[in-house]
C-alpha atoms as a PDB file:
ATOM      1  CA  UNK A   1      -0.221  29.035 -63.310  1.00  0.00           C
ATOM      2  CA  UNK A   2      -0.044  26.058 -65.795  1.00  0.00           C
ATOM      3  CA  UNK A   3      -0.588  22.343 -64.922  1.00  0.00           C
ATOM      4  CA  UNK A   4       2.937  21.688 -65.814  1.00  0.00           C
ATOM      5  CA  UNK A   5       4.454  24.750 -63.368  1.00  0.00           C
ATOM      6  CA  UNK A   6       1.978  23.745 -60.715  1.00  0.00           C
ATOM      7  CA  UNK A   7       3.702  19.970 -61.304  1.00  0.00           C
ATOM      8  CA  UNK A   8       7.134  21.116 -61.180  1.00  0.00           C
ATOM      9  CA  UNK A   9       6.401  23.671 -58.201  1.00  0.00           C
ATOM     10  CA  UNK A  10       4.931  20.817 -56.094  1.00  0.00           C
ATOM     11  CA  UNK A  11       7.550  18.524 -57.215  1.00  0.00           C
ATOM     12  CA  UNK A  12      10.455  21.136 -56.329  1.00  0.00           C
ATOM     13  CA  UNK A  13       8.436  21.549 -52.924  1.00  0.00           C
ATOM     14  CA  UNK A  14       8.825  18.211 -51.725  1.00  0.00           C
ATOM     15  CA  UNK A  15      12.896  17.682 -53.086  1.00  0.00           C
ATOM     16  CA  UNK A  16      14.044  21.322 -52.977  1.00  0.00           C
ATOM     17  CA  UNK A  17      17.374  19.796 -54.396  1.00  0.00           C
ATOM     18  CA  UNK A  18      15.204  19.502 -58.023  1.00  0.00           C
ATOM     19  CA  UNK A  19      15.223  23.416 -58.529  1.00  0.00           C
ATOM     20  CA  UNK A  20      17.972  23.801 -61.065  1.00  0.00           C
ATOM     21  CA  UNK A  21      17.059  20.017 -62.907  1.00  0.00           C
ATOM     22  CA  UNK A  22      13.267  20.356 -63.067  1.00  0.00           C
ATOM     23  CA  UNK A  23      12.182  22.276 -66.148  1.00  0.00           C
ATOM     24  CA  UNK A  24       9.401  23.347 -68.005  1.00  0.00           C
ATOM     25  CA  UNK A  25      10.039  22.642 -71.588  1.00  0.00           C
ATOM     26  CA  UNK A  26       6.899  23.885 -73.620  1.00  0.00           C
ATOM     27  CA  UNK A  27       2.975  22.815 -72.746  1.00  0.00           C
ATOM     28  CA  UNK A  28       2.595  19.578 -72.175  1.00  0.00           C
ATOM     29  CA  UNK A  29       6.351  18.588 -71.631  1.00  0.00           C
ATOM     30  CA  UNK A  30       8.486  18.550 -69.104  1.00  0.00           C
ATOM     31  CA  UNK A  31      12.296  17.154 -68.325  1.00  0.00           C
ATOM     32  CA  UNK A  32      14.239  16.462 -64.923  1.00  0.00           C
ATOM     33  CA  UNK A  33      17.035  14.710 -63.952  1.00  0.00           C
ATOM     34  CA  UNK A  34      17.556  13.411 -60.727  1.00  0.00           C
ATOM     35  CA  UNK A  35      21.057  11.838 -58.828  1.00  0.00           C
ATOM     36  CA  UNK A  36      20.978   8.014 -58.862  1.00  0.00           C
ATOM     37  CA  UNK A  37      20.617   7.395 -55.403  1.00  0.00           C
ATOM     38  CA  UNK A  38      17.265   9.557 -55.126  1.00  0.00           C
ATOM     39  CA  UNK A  39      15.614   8.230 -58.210  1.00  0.00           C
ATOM     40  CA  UNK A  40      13.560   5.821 -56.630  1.00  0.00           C
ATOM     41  CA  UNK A  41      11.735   8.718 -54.402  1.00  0.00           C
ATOM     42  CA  UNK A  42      11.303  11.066 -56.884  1.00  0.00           C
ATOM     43  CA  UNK A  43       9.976   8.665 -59.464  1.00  0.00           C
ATOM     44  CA  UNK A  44       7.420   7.445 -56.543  1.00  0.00           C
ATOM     45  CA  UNK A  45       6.108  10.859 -55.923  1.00  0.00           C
ATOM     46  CA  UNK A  46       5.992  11.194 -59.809  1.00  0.00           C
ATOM     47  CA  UNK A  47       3.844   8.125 -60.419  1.00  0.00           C
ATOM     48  CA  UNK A  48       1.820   8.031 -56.782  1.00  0.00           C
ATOM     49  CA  UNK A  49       1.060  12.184 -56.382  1.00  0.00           C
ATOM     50  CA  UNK A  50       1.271  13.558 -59.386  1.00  0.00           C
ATOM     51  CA  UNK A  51      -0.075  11.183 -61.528  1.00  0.00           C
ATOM     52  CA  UNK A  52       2.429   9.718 -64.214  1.00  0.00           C
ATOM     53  CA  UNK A  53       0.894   6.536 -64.773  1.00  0.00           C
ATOM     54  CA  UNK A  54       1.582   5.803 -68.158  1.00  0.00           C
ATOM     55  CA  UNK A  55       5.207   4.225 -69.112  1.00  0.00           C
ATOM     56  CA  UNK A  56       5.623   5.415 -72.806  1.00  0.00           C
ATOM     57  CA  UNK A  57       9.342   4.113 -72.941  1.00  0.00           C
ATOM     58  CA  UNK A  58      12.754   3.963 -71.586  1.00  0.00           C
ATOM     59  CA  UNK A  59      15.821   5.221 -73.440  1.00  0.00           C
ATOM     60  CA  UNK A  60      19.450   4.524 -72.469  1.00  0.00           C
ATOM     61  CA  UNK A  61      22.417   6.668 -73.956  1.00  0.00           C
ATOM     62  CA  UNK A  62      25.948   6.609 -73.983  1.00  0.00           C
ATOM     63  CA  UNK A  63      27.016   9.641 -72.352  1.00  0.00           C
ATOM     64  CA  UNK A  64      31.361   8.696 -72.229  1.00  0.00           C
ATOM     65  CA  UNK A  65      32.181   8.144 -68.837  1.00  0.00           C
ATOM     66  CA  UNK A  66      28.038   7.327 -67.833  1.00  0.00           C
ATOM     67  CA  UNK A  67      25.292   5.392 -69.102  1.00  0.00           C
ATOM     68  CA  UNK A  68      21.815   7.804 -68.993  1.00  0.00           C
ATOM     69  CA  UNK A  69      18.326   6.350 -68.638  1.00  0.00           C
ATOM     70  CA  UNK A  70      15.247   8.406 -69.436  1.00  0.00           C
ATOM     71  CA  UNK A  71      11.697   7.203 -68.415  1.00  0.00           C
ATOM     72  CA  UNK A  72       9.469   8.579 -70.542  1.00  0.00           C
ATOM     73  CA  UNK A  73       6.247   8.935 -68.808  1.00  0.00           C
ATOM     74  CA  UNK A  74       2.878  10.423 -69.295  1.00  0.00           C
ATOM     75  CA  UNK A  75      -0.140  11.542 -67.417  1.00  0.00           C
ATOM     76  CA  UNK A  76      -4.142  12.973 -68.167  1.00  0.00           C
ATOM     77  CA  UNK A  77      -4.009  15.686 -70.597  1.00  0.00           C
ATOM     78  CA  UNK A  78      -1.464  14.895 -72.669  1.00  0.00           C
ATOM     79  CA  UNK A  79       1.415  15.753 -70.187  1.00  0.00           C
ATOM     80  CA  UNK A  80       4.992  13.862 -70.791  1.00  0.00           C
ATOM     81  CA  UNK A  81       8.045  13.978 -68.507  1.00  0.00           C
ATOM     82  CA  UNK A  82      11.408  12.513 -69.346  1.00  0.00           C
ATOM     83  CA  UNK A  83      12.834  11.983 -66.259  1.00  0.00           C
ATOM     84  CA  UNK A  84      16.172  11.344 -66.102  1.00  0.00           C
ATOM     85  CA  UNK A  85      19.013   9.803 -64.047  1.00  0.00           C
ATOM     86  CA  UNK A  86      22.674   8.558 -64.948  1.00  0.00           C
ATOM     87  CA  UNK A  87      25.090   5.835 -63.399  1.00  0.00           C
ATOM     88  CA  UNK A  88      28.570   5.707 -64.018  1.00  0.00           C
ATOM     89  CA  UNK A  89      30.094   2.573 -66.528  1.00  0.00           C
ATOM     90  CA  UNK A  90      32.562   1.385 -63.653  1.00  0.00           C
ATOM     91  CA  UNK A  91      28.805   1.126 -61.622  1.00  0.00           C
ATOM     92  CA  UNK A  92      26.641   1.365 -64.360  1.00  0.00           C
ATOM     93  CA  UNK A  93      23.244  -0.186 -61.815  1.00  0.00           C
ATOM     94  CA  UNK A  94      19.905   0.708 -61.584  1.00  0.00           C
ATOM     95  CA  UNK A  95      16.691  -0.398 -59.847  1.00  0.00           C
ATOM     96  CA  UNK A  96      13.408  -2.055 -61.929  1.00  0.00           C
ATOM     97  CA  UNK A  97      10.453  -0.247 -62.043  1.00  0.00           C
ATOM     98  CA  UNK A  98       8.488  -3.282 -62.621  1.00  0.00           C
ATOM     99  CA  UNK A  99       6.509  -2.845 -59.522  1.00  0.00           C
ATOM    100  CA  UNK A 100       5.093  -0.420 -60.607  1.00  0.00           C
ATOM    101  CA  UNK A 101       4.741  -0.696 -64.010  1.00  0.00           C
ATOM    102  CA  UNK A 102       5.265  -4.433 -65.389  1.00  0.00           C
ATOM    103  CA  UNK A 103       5.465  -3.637 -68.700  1.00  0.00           C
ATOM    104  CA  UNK A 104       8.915  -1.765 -68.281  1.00  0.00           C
ATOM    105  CA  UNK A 105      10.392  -5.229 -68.279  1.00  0.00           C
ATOM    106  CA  UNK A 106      11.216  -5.441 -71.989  1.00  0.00           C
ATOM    107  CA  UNK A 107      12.843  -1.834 -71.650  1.00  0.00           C
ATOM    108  CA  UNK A 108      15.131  -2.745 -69.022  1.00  0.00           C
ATOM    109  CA  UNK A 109      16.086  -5.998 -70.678  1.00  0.00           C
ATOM    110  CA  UNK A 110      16.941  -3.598 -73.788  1.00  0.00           C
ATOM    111  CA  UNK A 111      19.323  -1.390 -71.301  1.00  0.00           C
ATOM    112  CA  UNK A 112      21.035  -4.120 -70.132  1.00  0.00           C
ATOM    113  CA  UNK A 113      21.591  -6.273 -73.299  1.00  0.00           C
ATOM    114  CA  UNK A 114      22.333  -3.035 -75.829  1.00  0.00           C
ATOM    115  CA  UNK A 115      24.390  -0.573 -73.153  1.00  0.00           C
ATOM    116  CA  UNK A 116      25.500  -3.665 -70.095  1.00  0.00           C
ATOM    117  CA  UNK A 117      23.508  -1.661 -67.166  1.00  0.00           C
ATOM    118  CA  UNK A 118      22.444  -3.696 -64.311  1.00  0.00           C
ATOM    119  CA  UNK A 119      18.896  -3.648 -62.696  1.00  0.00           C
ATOM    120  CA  UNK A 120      18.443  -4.798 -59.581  1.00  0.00           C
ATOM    121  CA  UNK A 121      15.364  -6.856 -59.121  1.00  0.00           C
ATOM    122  CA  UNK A 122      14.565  -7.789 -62.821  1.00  0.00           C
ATOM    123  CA  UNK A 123      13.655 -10.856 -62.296  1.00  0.00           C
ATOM    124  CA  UNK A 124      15.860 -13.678 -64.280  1.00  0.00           C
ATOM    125  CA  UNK A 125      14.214 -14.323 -68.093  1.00  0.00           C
ATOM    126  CA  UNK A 126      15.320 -14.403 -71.310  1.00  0.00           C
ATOM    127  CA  UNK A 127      17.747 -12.020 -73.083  1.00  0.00           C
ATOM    128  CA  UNK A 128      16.010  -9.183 -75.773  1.00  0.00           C
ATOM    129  CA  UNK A 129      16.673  -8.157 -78.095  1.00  0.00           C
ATOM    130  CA  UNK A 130      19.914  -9.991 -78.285  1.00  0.00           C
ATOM    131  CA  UNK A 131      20.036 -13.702 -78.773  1.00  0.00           C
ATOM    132  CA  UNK A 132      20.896 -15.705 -75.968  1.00  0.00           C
ATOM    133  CA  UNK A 133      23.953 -16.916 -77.458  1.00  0.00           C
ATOM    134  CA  UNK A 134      25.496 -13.570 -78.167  1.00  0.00           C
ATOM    135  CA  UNK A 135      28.492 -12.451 -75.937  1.00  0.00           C
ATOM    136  CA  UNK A 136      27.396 -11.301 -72.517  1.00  0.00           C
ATOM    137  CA  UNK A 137      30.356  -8.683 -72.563  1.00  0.00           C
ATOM    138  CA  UNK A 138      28.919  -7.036 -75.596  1.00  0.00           C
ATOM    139  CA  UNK A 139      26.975  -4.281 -75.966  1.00  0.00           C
ATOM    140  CA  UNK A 140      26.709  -3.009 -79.352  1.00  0.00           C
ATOM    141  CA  UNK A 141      24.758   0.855 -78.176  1.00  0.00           C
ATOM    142  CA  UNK A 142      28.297   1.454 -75.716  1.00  0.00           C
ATOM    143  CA  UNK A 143      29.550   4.142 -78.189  1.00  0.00           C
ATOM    144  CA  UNK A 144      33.197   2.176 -77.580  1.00  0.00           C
ATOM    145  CA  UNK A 145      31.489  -0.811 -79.101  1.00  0.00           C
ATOM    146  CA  UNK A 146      33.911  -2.701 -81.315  1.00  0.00           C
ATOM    147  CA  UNK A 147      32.284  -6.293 -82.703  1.00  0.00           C
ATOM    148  CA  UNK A 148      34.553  -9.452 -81.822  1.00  0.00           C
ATOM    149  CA  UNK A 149      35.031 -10.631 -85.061  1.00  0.00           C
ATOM    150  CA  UNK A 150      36.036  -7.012 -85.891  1.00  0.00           C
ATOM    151  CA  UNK A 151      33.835  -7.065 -89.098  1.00  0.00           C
ATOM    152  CA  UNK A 152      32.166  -3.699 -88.674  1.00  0.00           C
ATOM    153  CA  UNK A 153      29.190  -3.439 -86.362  1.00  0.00           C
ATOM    154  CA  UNK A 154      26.870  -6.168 -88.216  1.00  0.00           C
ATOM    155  CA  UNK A 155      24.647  -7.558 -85.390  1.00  0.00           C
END
């Protein structure tokens, strides 16, 4: 068995409920997504037992009626997993991972400045990328974006 099937296998061990969303994508990569509400344990185990302790990025998307957030994370070997979860826009809040890994600040200011998610627990700082004095109600990645001034999408 591979590295990445034993990962997944001891990953779908310990939350059974990852079976269908825990996949195997080619050597060296793997993808899951994982409900909102049991994020937090799964990305634990990910980090603390299997070993993903590098934070390559984290992407937001659009997805209409959610907002999606993939971690990108890495491990020995070359191994990546994109680990998914999603939140709906009416709710669109997620918890920082800046416990564990500081640096995914800057990432989760990006989220909620370009796409208006919410983390709990990022502590207060400045805005980024946005300027401070740009509208707090705007957020120019939401694909129903439309600028204010109505001039075209110029940021």
């Amino acid at each position: 068995m591979s590295c990445e099937e034993d990962i997944r296998q001891n990953t779908i061990r310990q939350f059974d409920f990852l079976k269908d969303f825990f996949k195997v994508i080619r050597p060296r990569r793997l993808s899951a997504e994982v409900a909102r509400d049991r994020f937090s344990e799964v990305f634990d185990f990910l980090v603390h037992q299997e070993k993903f302790n590098i934070l390559c990025t984290i992407t937001g998307t659009d997805e209409g009626d959610d907002l999606g957030f993939i971690y990108h994370l890495a491990r020995e070997g070359g191994i990546t997993l994109n680990l998914k979860t999603r939140a709906p826009k009416s709710d669109p809040v997620i918890r920082t991972i800046t416990a564990v890994f500081p640096g995914a600040e800057i990432y989760e200011r990006e989220i909620v400045d370009l796409f208006g998610a919410k983390v709990q627990g990022l502590r207060k700082g400045n805005r980024y990328p946005l300027t401070d004095d740009w509208p707090a109600d705007e957020h120019p990645l939401r694909k129903d974006w439309k600028p204010a001034n109505g001039s075209g999408g110029e940021m």
